[in-house]
PDB file of N, CA and C in Angstrom:
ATOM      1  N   UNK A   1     -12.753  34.673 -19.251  1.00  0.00           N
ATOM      2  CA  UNK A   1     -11.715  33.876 -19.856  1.00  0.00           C
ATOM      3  C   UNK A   1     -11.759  32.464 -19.263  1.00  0.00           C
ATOM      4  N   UNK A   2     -11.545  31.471 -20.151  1.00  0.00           N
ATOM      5  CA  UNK A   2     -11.413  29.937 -19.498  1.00  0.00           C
ATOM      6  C   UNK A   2     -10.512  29.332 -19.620  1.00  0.00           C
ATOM      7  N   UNK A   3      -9.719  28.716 -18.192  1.00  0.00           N
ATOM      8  CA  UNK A   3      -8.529  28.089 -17.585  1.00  0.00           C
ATOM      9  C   UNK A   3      -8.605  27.278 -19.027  1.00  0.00           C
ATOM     10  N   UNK A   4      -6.857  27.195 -19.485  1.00  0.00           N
ATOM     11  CA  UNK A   4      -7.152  25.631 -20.179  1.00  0.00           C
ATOM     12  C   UNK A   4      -7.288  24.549 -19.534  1.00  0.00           C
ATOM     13  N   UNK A   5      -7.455  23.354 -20.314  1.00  0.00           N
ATOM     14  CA  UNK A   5      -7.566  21.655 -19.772  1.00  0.00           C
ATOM     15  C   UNK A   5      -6.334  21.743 -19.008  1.00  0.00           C
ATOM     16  N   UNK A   6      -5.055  21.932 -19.871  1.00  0.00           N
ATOM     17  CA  UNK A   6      -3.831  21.535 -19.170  1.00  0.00           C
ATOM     18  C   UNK A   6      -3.484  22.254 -17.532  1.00  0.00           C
ATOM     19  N   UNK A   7      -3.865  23.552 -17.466  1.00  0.00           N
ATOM     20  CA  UNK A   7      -3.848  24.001 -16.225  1.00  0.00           C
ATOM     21  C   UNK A   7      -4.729  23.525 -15.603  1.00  0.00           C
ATOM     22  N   UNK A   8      -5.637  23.406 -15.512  1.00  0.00           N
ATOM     23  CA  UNK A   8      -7.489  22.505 -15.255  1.00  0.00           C
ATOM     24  C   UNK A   8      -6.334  20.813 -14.398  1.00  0.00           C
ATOM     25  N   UNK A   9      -5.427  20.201 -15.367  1.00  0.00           N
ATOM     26  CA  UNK A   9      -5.477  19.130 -15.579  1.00  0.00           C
ATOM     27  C   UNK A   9      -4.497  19.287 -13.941  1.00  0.00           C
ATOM     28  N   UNK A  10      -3.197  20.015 -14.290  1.00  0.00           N
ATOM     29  CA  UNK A  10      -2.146  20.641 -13.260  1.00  0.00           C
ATOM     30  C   UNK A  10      -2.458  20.831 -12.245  1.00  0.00           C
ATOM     31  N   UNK A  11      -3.896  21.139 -11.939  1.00  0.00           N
ATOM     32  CA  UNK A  11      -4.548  21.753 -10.077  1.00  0.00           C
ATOM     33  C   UNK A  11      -5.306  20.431  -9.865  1.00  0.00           C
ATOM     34  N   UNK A  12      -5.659  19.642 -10.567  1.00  0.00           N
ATOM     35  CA  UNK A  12      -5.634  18.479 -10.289  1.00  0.00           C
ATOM     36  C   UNK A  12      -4.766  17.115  -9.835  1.00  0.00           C
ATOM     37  N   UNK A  13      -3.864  17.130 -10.459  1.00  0.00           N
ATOM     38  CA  UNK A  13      -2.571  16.450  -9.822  1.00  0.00           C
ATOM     39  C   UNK A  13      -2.008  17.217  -8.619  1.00  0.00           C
ATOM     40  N   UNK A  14      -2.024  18.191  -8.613  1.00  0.00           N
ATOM     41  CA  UNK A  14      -1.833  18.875  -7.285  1.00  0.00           C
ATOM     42  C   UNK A  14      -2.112  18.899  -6.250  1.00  0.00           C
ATOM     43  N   UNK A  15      -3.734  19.068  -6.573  1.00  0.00           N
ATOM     44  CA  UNK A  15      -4.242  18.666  -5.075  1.00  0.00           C
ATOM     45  C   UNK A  15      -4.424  16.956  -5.228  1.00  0.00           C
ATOM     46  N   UNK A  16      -4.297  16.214  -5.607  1.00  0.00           N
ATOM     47  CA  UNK A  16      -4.149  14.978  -5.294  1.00  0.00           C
ATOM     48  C   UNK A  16      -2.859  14.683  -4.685  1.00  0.00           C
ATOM     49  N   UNK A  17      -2.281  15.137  -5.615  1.00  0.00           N
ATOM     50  CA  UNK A  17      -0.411  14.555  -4.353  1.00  0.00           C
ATOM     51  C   UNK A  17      -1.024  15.470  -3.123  1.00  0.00           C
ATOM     52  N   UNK A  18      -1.334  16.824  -3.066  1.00  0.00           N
ATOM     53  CA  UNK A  18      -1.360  17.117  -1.371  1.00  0.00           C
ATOM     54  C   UNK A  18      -1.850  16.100  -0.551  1.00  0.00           C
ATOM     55  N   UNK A  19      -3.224  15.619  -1.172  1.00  0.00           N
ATOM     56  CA  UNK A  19      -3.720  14.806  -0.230  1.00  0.00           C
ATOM     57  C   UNK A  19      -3.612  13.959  -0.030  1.00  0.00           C
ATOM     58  N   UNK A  20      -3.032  13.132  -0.901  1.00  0.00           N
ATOM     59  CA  UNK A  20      -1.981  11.896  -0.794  1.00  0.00           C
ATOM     60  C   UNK A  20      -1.534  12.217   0.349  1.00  0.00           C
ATOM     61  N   UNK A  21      -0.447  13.304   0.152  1.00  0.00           N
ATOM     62  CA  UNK A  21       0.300  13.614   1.071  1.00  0.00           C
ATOM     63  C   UNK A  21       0.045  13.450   2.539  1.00  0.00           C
ATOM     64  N   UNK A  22      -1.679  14.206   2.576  1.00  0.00           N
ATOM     65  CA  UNK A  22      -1.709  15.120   4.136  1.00  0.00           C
ATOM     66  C   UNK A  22      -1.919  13.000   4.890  1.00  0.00           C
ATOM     67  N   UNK A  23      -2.573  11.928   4.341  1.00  0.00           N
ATOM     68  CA  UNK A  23      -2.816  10.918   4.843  1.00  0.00           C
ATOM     69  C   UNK A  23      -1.957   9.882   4.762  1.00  0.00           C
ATOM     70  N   UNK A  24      -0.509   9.997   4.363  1.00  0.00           N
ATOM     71  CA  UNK A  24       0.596   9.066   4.357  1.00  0.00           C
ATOM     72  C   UNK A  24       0.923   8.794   5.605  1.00  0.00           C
ATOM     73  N   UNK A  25       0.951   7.490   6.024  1.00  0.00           N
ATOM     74  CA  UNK A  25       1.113   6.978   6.940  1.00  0.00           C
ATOM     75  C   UNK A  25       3.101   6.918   6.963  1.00  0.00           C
ATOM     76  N   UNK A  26       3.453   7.687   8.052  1.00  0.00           N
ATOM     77  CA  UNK A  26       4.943   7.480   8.084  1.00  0.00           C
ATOM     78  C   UNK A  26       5.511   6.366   8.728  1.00  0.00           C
ATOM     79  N   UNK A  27       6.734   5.424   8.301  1.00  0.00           N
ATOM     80  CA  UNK A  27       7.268   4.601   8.333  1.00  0.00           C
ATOM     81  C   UNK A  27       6.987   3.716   9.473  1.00  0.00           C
ATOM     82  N   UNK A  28       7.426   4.736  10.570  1.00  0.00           N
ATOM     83  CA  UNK A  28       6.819   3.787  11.875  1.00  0.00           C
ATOM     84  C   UNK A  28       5.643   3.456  12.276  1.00  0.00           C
ATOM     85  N   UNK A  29       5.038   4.439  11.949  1.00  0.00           N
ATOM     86  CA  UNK A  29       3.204   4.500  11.820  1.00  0.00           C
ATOM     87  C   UNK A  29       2.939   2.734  11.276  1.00  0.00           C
ATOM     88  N   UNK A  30       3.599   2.380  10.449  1.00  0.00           N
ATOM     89  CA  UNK A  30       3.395   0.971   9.125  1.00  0.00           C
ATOM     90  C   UNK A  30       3.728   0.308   9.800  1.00  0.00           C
ATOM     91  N   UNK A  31       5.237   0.311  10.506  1.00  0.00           N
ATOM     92  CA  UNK A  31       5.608  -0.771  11.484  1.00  0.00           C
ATOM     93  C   UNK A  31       4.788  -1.278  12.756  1.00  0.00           C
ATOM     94  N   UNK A  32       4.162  -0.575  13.002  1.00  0.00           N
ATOM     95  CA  UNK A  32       3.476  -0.152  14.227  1.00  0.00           C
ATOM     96  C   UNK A  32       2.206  -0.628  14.120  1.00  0.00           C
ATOM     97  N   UNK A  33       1.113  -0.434  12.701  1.00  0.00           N
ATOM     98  CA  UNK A  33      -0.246  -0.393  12.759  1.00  0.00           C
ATOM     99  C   UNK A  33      -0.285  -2.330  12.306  1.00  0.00           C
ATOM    100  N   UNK A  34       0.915  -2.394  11.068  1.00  0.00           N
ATOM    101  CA  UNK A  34       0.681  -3.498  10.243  1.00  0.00           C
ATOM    102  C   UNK A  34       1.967  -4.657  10.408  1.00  0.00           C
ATOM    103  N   UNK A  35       2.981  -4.440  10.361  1.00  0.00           N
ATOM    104  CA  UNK A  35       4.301  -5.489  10.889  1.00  0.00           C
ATOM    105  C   UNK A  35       4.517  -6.072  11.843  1.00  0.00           C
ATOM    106  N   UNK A  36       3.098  -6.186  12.879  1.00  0.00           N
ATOM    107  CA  UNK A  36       3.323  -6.325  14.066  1.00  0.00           C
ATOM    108  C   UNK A  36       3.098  -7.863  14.468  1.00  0.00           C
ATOM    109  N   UNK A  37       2.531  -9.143  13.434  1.00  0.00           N
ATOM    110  CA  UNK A  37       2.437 -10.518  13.257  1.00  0.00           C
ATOM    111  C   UNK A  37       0.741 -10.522  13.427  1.00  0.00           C
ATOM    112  N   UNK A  38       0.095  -9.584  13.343  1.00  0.00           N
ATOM    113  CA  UNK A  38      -1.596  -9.499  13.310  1.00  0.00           C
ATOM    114  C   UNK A  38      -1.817  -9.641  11.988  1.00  0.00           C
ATOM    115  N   UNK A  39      -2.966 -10.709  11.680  1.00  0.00           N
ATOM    116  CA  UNK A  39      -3.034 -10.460   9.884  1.00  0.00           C
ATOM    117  C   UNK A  39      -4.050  -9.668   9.770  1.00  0.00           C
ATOM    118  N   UNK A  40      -4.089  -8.923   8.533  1.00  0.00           N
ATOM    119  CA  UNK A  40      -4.910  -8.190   7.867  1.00  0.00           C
ATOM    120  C   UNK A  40      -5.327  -8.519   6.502  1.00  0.00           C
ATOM    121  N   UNK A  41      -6.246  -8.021   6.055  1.00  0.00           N
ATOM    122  CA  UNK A  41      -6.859  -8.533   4.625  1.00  0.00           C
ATOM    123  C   UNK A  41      -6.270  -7.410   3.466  1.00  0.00           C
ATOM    124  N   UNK A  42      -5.601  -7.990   2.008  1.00  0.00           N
ATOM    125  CA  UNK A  42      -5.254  -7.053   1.087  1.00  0.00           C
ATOM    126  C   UNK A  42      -6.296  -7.582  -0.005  1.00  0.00           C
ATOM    127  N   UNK A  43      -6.645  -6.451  -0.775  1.00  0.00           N
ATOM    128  CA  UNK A  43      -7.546  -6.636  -1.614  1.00  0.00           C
ATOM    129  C   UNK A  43      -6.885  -5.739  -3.004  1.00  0.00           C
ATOM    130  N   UNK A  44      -6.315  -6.409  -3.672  1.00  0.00           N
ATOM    131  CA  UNK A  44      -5.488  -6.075  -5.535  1.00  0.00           C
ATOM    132  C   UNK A  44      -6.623  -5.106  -5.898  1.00  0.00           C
ATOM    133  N   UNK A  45      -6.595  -4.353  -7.144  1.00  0.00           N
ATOM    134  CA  UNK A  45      -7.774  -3.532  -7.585  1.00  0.00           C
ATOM    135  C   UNK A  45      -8.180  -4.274  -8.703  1.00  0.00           C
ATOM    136  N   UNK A  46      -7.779  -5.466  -8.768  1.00  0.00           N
ATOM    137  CA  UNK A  46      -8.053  -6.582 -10.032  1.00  0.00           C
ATOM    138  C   UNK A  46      -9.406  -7.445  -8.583  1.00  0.00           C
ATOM    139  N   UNK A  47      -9.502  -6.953  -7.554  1.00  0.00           N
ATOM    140  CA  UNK A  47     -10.611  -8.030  -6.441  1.00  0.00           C
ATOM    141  C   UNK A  47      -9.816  -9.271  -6.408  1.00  0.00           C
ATOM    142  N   UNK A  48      -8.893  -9.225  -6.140  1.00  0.00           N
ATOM    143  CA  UNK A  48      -7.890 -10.687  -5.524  1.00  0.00           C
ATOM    144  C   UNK A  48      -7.943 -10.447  -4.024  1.00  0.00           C
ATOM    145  N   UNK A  49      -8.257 -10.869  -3.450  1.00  0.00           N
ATOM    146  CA  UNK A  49      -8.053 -10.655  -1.816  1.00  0.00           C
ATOM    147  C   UNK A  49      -7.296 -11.775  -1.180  1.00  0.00           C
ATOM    148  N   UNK A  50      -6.072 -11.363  -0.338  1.00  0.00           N
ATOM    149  CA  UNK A  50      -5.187 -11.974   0.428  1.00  0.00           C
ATOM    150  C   UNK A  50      -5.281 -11.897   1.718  1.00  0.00           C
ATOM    151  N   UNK A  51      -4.682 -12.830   3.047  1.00  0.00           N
ATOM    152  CA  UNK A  51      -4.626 -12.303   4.016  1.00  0.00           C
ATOM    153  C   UNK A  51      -2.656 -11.966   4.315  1.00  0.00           C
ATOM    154  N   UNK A  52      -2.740 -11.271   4.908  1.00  0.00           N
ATOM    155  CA  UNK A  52      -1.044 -11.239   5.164  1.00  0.00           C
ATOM    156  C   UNK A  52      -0.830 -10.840   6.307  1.00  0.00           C
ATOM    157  N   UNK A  53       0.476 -11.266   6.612  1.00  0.00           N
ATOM    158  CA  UNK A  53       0.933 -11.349   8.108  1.00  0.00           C
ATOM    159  C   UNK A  53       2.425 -10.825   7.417  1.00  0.00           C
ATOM    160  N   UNK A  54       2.764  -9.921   8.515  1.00  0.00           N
ATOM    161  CA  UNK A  54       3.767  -8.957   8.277  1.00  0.00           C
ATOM    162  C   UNK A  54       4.650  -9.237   9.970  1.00  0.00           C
ATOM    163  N   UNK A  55       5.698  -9.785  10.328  1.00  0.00           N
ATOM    164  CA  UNK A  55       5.993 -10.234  11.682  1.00  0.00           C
ATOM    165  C   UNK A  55       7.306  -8.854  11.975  1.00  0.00           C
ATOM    166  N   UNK A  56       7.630  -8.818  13.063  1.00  0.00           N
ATOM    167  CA  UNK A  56       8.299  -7.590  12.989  1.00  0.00           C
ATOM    168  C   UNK A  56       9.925  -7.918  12.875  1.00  0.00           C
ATOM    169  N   UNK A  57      10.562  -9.739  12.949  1.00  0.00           N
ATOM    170  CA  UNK A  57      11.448  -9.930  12.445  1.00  0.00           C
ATOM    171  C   UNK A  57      11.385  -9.883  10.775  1.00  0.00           C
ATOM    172  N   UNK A  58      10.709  -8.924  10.141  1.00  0.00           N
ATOM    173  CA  UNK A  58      11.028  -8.872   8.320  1.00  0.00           C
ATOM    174  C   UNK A  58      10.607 -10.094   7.647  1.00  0.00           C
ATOM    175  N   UNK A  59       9.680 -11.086   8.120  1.00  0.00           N
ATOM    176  CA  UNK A  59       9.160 -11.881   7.295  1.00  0.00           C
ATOM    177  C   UNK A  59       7.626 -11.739   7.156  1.00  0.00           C
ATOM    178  N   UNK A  60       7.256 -12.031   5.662  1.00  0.00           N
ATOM    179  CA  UNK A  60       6.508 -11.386   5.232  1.00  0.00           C
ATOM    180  C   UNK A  60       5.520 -12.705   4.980  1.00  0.00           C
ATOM    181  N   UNK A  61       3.923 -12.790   5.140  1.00  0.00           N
ATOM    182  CA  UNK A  61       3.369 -14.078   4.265  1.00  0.00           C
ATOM    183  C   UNK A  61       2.007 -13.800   3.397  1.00  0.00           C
ATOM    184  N   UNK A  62       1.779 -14.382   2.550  1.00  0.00           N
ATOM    185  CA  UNK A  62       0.064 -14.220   2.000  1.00  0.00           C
ATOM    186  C   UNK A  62       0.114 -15.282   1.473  1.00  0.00           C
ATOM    187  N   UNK A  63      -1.414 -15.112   1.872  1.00  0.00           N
ATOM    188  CA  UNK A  63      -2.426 -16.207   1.125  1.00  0.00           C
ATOM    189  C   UNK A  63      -3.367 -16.308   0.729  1.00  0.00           C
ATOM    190  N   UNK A  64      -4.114 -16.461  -0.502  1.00  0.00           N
ATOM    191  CA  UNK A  64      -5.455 -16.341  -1.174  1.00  0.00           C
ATOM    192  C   UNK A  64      -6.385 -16.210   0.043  1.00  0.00           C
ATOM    193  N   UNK A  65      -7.534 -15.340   0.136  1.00  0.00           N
ATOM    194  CA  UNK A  65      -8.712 -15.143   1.274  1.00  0.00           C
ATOM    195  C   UNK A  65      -9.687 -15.322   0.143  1.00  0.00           C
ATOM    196  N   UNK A  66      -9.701 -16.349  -0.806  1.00  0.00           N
ATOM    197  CA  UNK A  66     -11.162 -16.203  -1.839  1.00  0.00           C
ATOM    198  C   UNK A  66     -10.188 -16.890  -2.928  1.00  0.00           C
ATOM    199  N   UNK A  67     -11.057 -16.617  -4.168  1.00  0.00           N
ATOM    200  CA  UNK A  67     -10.894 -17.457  -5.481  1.00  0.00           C
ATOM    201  C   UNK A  67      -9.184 -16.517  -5.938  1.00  0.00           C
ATOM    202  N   UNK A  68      -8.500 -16.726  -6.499  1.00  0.00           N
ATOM    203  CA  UNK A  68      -7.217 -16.397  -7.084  1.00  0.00           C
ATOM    204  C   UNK A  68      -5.851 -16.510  -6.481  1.00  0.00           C
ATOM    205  N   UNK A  69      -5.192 -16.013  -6.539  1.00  0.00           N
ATOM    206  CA  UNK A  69      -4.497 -15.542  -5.898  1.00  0.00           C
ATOM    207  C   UNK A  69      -3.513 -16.086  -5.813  1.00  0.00           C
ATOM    208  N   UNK A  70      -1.669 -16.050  -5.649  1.00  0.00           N
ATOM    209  CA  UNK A  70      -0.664 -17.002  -5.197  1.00  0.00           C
ATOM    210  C   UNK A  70      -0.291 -17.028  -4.158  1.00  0.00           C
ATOM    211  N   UNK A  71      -0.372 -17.935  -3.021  1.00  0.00           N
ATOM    212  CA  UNK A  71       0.624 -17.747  -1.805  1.00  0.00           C
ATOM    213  C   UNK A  71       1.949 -17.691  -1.649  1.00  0.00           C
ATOM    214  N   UNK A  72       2.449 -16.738  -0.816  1.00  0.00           N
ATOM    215  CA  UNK A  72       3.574 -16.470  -1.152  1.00  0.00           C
ATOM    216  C   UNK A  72       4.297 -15.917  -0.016  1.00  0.00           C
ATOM    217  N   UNK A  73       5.459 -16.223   0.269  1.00  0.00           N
ATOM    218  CA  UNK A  73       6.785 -15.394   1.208  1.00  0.00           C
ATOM    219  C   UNK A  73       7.616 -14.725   0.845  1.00  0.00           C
ATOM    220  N   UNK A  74       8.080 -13.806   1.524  1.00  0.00           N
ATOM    221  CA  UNK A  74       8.762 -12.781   1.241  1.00  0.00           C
ATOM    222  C   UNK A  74       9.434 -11.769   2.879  1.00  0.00           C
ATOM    223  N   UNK A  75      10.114 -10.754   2.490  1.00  0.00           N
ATOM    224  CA  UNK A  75      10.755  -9.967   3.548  1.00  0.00           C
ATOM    225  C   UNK A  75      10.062  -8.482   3.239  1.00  0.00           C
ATOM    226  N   UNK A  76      10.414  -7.749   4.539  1.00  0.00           N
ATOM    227  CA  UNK A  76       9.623  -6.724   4.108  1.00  0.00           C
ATOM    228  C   UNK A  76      10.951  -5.751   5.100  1.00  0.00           C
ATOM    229  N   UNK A  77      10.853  -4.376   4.886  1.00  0.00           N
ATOM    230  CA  UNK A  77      11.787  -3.645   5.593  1.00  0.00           C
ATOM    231  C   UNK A  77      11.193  -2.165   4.983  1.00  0.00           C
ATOM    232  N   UNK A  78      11.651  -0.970   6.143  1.00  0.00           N
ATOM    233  CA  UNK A  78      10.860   0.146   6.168  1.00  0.00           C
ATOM    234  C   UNK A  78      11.886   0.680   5.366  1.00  0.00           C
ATOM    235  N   UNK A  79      11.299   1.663   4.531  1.00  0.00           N
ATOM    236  CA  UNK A  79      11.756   2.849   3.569  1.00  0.00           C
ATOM    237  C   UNK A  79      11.737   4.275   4.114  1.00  0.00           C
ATOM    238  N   UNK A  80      12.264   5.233   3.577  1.00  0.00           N
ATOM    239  CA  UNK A  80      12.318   6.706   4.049  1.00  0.00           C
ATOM    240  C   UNK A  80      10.652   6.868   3.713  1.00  0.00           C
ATOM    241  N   UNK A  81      10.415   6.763   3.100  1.00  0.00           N
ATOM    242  CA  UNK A  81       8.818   7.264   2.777  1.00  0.00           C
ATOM    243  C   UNK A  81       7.633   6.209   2.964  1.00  0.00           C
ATOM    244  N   UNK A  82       7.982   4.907   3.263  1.00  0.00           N
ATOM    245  CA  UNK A  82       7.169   3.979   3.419  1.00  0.00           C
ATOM    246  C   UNK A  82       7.718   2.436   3.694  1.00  0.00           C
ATOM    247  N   UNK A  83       7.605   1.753   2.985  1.00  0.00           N
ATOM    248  CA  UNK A  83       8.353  -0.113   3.083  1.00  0.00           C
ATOM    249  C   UNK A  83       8.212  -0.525   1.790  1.00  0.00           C
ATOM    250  N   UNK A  84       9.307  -1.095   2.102  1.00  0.00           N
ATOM    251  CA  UNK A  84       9.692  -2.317   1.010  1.00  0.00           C
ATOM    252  C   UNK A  84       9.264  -3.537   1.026  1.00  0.00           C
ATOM    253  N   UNK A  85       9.014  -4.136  -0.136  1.00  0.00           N
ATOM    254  CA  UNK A  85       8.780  -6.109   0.383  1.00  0.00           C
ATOM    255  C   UNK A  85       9.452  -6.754  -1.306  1.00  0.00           C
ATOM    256  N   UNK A  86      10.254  -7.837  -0.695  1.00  0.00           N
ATOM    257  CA  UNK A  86      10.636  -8.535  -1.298  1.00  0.00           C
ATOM    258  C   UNK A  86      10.144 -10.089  -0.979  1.00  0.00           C
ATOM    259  N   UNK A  87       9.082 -10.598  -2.440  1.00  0.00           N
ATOM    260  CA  UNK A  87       8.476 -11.681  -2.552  1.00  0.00           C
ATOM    261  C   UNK A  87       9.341 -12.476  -2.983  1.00  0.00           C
ATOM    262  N   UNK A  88       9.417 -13.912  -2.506  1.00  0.00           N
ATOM    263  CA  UNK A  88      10.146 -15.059  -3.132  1.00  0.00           C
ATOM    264  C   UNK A  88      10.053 -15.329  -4.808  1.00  0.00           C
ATOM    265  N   UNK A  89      11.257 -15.186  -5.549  1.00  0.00           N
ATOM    266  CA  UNK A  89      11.304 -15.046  -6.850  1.00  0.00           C
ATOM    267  C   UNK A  89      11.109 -13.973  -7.238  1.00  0.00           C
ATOM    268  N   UNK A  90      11.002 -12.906  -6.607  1.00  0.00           N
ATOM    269  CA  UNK A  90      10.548 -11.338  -7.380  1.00  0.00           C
ATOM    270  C   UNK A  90      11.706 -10.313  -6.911  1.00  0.00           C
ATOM    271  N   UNK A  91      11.913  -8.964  -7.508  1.00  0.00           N
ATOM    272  CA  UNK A  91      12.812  -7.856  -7.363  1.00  0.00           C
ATOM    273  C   UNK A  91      12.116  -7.489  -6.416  1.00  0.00           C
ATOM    274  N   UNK A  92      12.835  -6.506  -5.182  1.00  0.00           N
ATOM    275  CA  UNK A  92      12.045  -5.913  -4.243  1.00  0.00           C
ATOM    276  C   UNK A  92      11.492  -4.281  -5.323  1.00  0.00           C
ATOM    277  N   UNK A  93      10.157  -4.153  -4.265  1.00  0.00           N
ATOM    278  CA  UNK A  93       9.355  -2.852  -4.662  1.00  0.00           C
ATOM    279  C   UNK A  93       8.981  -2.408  -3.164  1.00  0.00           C
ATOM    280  N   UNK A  94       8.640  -0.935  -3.571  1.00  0.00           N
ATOM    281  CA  UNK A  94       9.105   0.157  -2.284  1.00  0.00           C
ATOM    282  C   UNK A  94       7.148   1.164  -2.636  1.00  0.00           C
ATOM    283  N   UNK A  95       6.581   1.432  -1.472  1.00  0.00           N
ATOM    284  CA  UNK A  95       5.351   1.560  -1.560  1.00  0.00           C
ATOM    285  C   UNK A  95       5.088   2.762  -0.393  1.00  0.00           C
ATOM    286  N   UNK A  96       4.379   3.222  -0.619  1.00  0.00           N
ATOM    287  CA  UNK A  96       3.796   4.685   0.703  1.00  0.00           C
ATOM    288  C   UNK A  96       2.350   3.546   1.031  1.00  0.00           C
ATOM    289  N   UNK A  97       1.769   4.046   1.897  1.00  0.00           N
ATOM    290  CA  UNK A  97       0.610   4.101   2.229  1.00  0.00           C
ATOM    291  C   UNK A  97      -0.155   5.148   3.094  1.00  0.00           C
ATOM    292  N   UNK A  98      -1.474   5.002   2.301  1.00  0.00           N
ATOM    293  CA  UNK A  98      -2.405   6.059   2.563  1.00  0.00           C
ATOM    294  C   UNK A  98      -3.543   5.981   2.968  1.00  0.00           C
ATOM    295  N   UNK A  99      -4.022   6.716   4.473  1.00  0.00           N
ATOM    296  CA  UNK A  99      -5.220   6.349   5.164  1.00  0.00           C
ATOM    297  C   UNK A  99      -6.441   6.577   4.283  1.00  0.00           C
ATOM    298  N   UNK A 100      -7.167   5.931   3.798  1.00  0.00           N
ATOM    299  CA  UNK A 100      -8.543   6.161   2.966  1.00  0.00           C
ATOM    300  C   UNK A 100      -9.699   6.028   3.831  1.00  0.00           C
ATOM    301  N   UNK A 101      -9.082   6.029   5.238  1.00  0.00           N
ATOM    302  CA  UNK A 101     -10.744   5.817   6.177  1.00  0.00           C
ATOM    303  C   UNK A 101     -11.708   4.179   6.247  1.00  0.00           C
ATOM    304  N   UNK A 102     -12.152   4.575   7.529  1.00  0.00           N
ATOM    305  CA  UNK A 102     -12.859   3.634   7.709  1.00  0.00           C
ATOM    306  C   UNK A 102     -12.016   2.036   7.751  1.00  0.00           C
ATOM    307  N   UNK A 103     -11.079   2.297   8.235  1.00  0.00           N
ATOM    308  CA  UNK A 103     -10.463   1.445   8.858  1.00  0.00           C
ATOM    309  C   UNK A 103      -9.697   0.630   7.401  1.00  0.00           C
ATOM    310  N   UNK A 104      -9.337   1.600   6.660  1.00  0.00           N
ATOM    311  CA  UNK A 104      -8.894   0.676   5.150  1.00  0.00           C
ATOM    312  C   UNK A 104      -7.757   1.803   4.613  1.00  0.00           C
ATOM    313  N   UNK A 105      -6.658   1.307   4.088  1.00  0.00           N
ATOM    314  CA  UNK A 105      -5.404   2.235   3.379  1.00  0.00           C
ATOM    315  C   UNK A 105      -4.668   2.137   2.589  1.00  0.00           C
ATOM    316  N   UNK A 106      -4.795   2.898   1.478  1.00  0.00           N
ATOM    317  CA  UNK A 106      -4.195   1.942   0.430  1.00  0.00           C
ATOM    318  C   UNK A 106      -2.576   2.053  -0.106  1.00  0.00           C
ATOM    319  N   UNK A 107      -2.205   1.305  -0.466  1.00  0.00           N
ATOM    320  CA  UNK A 107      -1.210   0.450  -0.921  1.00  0.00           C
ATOM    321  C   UNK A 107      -0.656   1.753  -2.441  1.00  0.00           C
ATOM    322  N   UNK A 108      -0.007   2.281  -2.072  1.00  0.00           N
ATOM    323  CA  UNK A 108       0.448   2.959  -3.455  1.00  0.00           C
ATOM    324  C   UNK A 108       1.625   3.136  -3.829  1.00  0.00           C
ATOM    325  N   UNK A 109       2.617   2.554  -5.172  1.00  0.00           N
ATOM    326  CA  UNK A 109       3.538   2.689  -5.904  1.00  0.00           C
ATOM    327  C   UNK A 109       3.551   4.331  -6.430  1.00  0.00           C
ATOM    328  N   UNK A 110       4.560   5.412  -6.278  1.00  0.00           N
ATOM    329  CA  UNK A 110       4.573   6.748  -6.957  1.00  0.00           C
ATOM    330  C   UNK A 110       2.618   7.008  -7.041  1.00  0.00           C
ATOM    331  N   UNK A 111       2.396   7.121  -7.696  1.00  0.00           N
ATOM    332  CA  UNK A 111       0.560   7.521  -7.471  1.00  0.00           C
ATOM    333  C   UNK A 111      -0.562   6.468  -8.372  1.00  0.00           C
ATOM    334  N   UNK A 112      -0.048   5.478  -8.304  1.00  0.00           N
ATOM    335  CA  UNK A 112      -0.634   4.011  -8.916  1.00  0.00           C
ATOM    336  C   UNK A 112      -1.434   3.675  -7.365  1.00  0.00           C
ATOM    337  N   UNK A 113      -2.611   2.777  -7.390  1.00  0.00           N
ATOM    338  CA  UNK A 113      -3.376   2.340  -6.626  1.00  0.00           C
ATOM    339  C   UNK A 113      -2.774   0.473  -7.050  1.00  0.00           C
ATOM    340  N   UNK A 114      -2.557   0.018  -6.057  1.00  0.00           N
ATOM    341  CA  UNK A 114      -2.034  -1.206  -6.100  1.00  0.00           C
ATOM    342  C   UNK A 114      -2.925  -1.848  -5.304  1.00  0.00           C
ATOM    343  N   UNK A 115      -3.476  -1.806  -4.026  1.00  0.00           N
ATOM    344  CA  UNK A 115      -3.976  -2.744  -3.396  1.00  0.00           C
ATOM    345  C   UNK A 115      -4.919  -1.940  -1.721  1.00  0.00           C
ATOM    346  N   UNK A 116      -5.806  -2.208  -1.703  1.00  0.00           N
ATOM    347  CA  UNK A 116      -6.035  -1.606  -0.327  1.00  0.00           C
ATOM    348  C   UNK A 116      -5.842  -2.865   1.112  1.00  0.00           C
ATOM    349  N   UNK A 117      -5.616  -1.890   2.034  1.00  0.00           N
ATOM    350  CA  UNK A 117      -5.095  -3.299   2.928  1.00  0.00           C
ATOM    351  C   UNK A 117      -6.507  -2.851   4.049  1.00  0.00           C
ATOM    352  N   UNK A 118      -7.084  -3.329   4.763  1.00  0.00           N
ATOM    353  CA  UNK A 118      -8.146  -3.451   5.812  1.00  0.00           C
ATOM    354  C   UNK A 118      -7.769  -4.274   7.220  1.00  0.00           C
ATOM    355  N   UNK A 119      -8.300  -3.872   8.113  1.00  0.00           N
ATOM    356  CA  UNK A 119      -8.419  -4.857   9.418  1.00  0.00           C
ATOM    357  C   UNK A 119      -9.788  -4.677   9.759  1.00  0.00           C
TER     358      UNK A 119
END
C-alpha cells in the first residue's frame, strides 16, 4: 500500500519543525552570542548583505556590506521564543533563530527563511 502525498507531505513538516526546533537558539543564547555591540554579517535570501551591530542597551544598526541595501536604525528586545527588532519607520517583527552550522544561523519568521546572520 502507498502513504498518500498529504501524509508523505505531514512527516515532512514535522520533522522540519522538530529540527527547527532541536537548533533554536534560546533567548539568552541571542543576547549573549549576537547583542553584545560585536558586528556580524546578515545576508537577505534575495543576497543583500548587511553588517549589524546589535548593542546590549536595545539599539540596533545596519548597513549595506556590498551593492543594495538600506541603512538603517532601530531597537531590538528579547521575546519568549526569540527577539524582536523595531526598524526606524517600520512595525516591530518578532523572529527565532536557528543554528545551521558552521558558524552561520538563520533568521526565521514562523518557518519563512528571512536572512542568515554569520561571524
Amino acid at each position: 500500500m502507498r502513504p498518500s502525498i498529504a501524509l508523505l507531505s505531514c512527516g515532512l513538516v514535522a520533522m522540519t519543525d522538530a529540527a527547527l526546533a532541536a537548533g533554536k537558539l534560546a533567548p539568552k543564547d541571542i543576547q549573549a552570542a549576537f547583542f553584545n555591540g560585536q558586528p556580524f554579517t546578515a545576508s537577505t535570501t534575495s543576497k543583500v548583505k548587511f553588517q549589524m551591530v546589535f548593542t546590549p542597551d536595545g539599539k540596533a544598526t545596519r548597513a549595506p556590506a556590498g551593492k543594495g541595501g538600506v541603512k538603517g536604525e532601530g531597537t531590538w528586545k528579547l521575546s519568549d521564543n526569540g527577539f524582536c527588532t523595531t526598524w526606524s519607520g517600520n512595525k516591530p517583527n518578532c523572529y527565532t533563530l536557528v543554528d545551521a552550522g558552521n558558524n552561520k544561523w538563520s533568521v526565521m519568521k514562523g518557518t519563512a527563511l528571512l536572512a542568515i546572520w554569520s561571524k
